[in-house]
Protein backbone atom coordinates (compact mmCIF):
# COMPACT_ATOMS: atom_id res chain seq x y z
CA UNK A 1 -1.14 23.13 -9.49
CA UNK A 2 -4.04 25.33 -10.97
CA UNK A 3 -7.55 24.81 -9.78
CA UNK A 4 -8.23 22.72 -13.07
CA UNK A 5 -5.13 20.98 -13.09
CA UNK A 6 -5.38 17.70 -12.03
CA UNK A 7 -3.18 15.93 -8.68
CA UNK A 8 0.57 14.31 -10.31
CA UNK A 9 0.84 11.18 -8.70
CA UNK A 10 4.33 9.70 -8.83
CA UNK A 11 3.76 6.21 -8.59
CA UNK A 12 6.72 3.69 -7.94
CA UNK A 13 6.89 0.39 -9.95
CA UNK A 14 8.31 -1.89 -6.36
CA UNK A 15 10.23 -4.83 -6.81
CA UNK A 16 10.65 -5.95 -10.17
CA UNK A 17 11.06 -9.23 -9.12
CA UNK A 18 7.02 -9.39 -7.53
CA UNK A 19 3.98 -8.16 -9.29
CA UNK A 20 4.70 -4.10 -8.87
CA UNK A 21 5.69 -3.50 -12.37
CA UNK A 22 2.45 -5.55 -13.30
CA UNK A 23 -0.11 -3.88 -11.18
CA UNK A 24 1.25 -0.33 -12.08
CA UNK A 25 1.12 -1.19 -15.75
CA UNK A 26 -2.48 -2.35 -15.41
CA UNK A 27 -3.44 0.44 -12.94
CA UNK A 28 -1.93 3.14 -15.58
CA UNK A 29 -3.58 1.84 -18.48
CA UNK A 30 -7.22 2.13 -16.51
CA UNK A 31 -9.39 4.73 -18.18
CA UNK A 32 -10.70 5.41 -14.59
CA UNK A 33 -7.01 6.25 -12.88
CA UNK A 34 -7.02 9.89 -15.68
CA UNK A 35 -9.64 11.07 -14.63
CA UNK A 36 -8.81 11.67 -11.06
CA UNK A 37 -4.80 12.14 -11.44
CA UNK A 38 -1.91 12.48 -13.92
CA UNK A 39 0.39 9.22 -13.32
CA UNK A 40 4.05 9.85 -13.28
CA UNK A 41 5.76 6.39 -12.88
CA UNK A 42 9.19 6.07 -11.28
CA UNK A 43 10.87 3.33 -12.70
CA UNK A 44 13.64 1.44 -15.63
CA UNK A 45 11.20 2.64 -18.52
CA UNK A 46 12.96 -0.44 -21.09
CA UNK A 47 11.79 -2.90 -18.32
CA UNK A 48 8.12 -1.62 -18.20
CA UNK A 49 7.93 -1.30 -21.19
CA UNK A 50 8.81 -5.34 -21.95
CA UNK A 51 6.43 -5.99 -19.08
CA UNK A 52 3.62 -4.75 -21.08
CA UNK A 53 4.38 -6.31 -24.43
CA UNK A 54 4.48 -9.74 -21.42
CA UNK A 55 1.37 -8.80 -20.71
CA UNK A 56 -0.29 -7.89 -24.03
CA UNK A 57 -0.99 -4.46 -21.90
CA UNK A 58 -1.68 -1.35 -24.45
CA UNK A 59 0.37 1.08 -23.00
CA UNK A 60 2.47 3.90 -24.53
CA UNK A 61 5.56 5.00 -22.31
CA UNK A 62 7.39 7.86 -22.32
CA UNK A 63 10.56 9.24 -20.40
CA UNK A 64 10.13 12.30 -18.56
CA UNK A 65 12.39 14.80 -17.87
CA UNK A 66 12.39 16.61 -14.66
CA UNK A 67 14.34 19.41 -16.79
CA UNK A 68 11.06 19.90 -18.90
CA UNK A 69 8.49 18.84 -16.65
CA UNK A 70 5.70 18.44 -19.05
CA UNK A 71 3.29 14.99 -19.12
CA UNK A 72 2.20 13.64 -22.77
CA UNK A 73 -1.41 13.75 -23.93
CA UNK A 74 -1.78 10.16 -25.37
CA UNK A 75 1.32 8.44 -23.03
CA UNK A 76 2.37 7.45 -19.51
CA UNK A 77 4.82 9.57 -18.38
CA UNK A 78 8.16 7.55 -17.02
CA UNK A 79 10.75 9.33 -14.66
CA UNK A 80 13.44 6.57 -16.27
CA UNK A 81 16.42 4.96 -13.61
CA UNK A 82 17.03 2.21 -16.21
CA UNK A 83 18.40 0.33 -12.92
CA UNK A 84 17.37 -3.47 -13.84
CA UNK A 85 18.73 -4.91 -17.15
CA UNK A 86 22.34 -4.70 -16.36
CA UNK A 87 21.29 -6.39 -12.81
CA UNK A 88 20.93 -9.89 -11.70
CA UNK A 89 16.90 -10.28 -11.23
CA UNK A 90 14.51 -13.14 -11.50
CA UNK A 91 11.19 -13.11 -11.04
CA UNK A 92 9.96 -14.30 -8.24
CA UNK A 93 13.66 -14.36 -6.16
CA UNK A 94 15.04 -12.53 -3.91
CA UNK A 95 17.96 -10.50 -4.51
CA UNK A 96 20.25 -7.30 -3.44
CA UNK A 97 19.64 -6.05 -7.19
CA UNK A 98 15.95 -6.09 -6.65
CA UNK A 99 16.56 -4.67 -3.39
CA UNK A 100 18.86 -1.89 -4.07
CA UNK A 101 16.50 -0.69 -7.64
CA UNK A 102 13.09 -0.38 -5.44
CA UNK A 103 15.36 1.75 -2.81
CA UNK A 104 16.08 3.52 -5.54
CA UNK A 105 12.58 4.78 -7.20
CA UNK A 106 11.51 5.19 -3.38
CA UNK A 107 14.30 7.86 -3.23
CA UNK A 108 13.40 9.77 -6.60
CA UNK A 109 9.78 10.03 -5.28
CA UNK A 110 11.03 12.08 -2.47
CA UNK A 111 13.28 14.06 -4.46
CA UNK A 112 9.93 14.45 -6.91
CA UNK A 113 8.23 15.28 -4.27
CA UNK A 114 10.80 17.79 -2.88
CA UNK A 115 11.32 19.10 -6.10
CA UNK A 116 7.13 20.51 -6.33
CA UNK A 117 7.07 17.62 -9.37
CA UNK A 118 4.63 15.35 -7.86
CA UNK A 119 2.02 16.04 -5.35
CA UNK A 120 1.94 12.47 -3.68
CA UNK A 121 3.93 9.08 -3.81
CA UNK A 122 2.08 6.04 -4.13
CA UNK A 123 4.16 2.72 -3.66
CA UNK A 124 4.23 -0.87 -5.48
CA UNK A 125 5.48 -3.24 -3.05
CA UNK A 126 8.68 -4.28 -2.03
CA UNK A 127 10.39 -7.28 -0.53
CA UNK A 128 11.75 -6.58 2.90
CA UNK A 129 13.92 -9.45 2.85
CA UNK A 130 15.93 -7.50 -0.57
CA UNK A 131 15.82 -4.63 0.42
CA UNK A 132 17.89 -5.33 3.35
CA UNK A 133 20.43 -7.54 1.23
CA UNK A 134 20.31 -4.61 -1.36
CA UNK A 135 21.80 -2.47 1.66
CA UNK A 136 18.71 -0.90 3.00
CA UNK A 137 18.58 -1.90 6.51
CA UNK A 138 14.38 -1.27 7.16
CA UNK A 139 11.99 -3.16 8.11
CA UNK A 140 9.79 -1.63 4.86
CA UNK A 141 8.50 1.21 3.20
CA UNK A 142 6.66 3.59 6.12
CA UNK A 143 10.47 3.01 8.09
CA UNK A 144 12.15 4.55 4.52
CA UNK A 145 9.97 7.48 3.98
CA UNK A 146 10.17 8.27 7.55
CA UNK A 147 13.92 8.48 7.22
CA UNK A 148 14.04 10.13 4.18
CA UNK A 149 12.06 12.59 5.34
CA UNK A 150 13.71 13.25 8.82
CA UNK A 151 10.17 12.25 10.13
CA UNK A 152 10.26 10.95 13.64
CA UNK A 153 6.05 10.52 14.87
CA UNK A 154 4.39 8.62 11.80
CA UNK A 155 2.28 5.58 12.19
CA UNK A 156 0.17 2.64 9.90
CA UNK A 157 -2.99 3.01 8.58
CA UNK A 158 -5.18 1.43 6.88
CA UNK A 159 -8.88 2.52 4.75
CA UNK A 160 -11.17 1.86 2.67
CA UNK A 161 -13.92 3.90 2.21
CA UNK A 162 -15.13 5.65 5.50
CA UNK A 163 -13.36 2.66 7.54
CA UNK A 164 -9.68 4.32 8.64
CA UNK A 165 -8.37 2.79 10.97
CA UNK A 166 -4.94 3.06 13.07
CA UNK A 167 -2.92 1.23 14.86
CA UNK A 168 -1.69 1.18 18.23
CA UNK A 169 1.28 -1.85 17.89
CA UNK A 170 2.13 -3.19 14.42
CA UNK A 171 4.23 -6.74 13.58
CA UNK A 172 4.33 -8.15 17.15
CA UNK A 173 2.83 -11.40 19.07
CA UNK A 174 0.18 -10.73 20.48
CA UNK A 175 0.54 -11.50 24.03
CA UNK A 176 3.34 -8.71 23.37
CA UNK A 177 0.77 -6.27 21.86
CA UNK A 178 -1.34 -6.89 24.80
CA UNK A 179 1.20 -5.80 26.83
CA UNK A 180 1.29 -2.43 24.89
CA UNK A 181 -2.19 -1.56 25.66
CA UNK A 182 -1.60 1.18 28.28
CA UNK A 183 -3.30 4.58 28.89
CA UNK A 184 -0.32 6.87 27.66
CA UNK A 185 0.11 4.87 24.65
CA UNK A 186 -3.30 5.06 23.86
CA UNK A 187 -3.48 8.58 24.47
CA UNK A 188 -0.76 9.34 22.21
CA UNK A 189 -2.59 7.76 19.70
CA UNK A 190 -5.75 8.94 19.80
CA UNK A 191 -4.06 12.67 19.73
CA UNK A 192 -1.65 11.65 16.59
CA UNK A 193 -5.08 10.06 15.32
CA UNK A 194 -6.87 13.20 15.71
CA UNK A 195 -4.29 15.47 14.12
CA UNK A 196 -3.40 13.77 11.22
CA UNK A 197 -7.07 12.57 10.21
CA UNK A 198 -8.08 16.38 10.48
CA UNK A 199 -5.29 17.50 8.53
CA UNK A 200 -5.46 14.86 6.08
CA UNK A 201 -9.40 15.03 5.57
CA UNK A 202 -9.50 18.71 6.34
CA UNK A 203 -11.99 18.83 8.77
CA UNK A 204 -12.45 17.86 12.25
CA UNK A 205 -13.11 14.54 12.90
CA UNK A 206 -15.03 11.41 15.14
CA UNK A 207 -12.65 8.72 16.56
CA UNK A 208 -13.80 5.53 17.75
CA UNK A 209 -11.83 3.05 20.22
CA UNK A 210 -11.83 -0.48 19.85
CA UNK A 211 -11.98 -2.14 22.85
CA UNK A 212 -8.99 -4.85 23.34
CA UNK A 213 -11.20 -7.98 25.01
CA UNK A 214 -14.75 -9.47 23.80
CA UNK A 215 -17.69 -7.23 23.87
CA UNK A 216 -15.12 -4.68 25.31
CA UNK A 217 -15.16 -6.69 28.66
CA UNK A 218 -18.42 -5.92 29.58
CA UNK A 219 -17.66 -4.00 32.58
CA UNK A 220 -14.74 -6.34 33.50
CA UNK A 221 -16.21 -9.87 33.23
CA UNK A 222 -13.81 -10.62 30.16
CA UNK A 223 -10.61 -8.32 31.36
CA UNK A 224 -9.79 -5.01 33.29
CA UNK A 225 -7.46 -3.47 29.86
CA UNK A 226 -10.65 -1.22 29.16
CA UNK A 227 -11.39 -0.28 32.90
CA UNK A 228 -8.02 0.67 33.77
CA UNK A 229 -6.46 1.64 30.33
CA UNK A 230 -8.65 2.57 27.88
CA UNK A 231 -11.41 4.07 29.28
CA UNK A 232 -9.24 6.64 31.61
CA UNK A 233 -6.96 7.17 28.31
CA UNK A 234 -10.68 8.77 26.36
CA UNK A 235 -11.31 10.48 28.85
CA UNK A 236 -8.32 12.24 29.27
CA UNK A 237 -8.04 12.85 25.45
CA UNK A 238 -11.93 13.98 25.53
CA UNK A 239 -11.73 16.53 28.43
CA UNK A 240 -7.83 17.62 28.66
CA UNK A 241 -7.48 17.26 24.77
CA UNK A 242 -11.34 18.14 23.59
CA UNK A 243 -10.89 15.52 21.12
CA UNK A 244 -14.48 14.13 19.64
CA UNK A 245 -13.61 10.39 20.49
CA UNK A 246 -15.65 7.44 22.07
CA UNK A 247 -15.16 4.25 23.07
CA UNK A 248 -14.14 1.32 23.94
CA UNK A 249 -16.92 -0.24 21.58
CA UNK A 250 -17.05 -3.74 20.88
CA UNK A 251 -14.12 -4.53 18.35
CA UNK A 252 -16.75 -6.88 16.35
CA UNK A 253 -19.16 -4.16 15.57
CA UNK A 254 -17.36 -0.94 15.85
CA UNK A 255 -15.62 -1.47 12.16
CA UNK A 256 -18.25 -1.66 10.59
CA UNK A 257 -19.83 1.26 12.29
CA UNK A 258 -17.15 3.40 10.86
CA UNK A 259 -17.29 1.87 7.63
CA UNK A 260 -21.29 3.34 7.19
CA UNK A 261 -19.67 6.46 7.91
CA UNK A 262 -20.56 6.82 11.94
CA UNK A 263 -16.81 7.41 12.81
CA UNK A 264 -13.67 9.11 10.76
CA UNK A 265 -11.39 6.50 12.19
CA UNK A 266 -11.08 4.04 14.24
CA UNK A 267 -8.21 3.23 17.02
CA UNK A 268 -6.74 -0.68 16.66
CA UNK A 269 -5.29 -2.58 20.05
CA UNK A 270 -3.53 -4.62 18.19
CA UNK A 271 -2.28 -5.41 14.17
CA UNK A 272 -5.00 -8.19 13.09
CA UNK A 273 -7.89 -6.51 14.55
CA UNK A 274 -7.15 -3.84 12.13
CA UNK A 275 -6.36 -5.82 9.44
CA UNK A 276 -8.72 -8.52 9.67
CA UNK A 277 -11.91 -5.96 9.29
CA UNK A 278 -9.97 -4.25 6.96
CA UNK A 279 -9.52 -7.20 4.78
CA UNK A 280 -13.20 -8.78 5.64
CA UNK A 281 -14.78 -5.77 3.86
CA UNK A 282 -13.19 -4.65 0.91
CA UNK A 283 -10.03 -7.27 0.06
CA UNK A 284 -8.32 -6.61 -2.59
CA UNK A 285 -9.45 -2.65 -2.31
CA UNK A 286 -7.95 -1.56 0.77
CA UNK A 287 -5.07 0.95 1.15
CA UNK A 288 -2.40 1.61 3.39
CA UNK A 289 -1.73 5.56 3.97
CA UNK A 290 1.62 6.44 6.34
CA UNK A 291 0.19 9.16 8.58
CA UNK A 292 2.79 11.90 10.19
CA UNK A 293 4.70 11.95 6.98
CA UNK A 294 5.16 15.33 5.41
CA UNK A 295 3.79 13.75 2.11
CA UNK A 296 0.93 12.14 1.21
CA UNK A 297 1.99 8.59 0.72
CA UNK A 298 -0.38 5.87 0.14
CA UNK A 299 0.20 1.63 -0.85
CA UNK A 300 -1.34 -1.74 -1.87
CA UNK A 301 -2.93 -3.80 0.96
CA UNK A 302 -0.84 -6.75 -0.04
CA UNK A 303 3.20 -7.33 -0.57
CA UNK A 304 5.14 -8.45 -3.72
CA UNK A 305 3.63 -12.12 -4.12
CA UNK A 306 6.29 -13.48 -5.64
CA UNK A 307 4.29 -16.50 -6.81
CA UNK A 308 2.08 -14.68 -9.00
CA UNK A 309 5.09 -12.59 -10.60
CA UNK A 310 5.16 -12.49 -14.83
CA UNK A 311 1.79 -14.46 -14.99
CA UNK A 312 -0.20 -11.67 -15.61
CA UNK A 313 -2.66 -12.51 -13.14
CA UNK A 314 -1.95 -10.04 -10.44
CA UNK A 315 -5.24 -8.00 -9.08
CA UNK A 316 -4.40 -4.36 -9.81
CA UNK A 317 -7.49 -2.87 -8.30
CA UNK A 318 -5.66 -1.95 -4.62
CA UNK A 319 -3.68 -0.11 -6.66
CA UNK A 320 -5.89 1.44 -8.23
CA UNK A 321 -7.55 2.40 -5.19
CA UNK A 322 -3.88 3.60 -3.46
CA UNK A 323 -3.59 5.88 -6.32
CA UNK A 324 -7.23 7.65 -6.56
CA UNK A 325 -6.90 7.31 -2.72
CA UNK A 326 -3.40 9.77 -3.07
CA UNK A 327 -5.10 12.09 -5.61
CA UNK A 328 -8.44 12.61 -3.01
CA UNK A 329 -6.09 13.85 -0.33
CA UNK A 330 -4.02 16.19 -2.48
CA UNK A 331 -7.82 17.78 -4.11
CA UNK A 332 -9.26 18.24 -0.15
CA UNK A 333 -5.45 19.53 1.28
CA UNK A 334 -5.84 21.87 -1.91
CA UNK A 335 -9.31 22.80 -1.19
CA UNK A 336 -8.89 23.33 2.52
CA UNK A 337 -5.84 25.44 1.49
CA UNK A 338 -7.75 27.92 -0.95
CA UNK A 339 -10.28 28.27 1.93
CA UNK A 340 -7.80 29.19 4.72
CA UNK A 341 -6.46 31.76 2.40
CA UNK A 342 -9.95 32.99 1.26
């Protein structure tokens, strides 16, 4: 990619059964979304293509072949696995077919990706529940893209803005992701948090530390997870690891901190606390970014919402976001690469 040349995003359509195909389709056809990337969408090109008419969306779409890797002025450029007419989909239903064709454009944006084709994948959602009859057996996308790319140390994140935040346990109950808050966990973290935010924003960075109970405990009156976990675990990652973190902070302030820019990221005890600030300030704009992953890879904040699929009234702007989100890393992983070399 020249200095001029703008990031290729390769952008997969998700489960043509949900609203994927629709958010892409609206995201692509955003004057905004060229000016920061050029959009290659991995997809069936004949389905997207009667999605739009559905959705009176005025889109041109063009197949795109890898063997003459040029993108069209005045189209969308398609990377076409016509995998969905001859298959049994409805809207709205789950089904291996579904299942097996999002597996599918998930796999070509590695192999795009491999290839030097695209610089970044940015994903549509997918059902878990087809993907898994389809013959996929993961929980979801970040499990995928780990596999495909024989990654092992990768973890959630989600931003928006200056507000990234990680995540120390992920889809559990909480009295079980209570039990997870322990010092070498939370080390571990805040080191994978350190490295991957630096490489990603290319620069060193601030962490923050949420704090598990109210107020952080205030010295122990509400819990002794901070005292005897936390704390020692910053500590040890600010003198033995000379990382630039702080914390525990209150968990209902120190979001919002980072979100005016005080902090790079910010360390989660648990999935909702993440989520839930997340959500509070910019829902409907948030994205989800794997960290650990070879690739840039970024996603929606939401899943396939089957109830809203063919109405045309799916929200595109996370998408939106996911994408220019993809193409910011790519520009500053350039940039910091020119100046290394300089």
């Amino acid at each position: 990619m020249t200095e001029e040349a703008k990031p290729v995003i390769g952008i997969t359509m998700g489960d043509p059964a949900g609203i994927g195909p629709e958010i892409v389709l609206k995201s692509v056809v955003d004057p905004e979304l060229r000016n920061v990337c050029e959009p290659l969408v991995i997809g069936d090109l004949e389905f997207l293509r009667d999605e739009a008419r559905r959705f009176g969306l005025p889109v041109s779409l063009e197949a795109f072949d890898r063997k003459d890797p040029s993108f069209p002025q005045t189209s969308v450029a398609v990377r076409n696995l016509p995998n969905i007419f001859d298959a049994s989909i409805t809207l709205g239903i789950e089904s291996p077919d579904a299942g097996k064709a999002s597996a599918e454009y998930i796999m070509e944006g590695v192999e795009l990706w491999n290839a030097g084709i695209i610089d970044a994948i940015c994903t549509a959602p997918i059902n878990k529940a087809s993907l898994n009859l389809g013959g996929y057996d993961f929980p979801g996308h970040t499990e995928f893209l780990a596999d495909l790319t024989n990654t092992r140390d990768f973890r959630m994140s989600f931003m928006s803005g200056d507000l990234r935040v990680l995540l120390l346990s992920t889809h559990l109950s909480l009295k079980e992701a209570i039990g997870k808050v322990k010092k070498d966990a939370m080390i571990e973290l805040i080191r994978f948090a350190d490295r991957e935010l630096s490489k990603l924003l290319g620069r060193e960075v601030t962490l923050a530390v949420a704090g598990l109970n109210p107020h952080a405990s205030e010295g122990g009156l509400f819990g002794d997870e901070e005292q005897n976990e936390i704390q020692p675990a910053v500590e040890a990652c600010q003198m033995v690891h000379e990382i630039d973190v702080k914390g525990p902070f209150s968990p209902d302030t120190v979001f919002l901190r980072a979100y005016r820019g005080e902090f790079d990221g910010v360390i989660a005890c648990y999935h909702d606390q993440a989520t839930i600030a997340v959500k509070s300030l910019s829902f409907g704009r948030g994205v989800n970014v794997t960290l650990g992953l070879p690739l840039i890879r970024t996603s929606v904040d939401h899943g396939t919402a089957y109830d809203l699929a063919g109405k045309g009234e799916a929200d595109h702007h996370s998408m939106l976001a996911a994408i220019a989100c993809a193409a910011d890393f790519v520009k500053i992983g350039k940039n910091s690469s020119s100046a290394e070399a300089g």
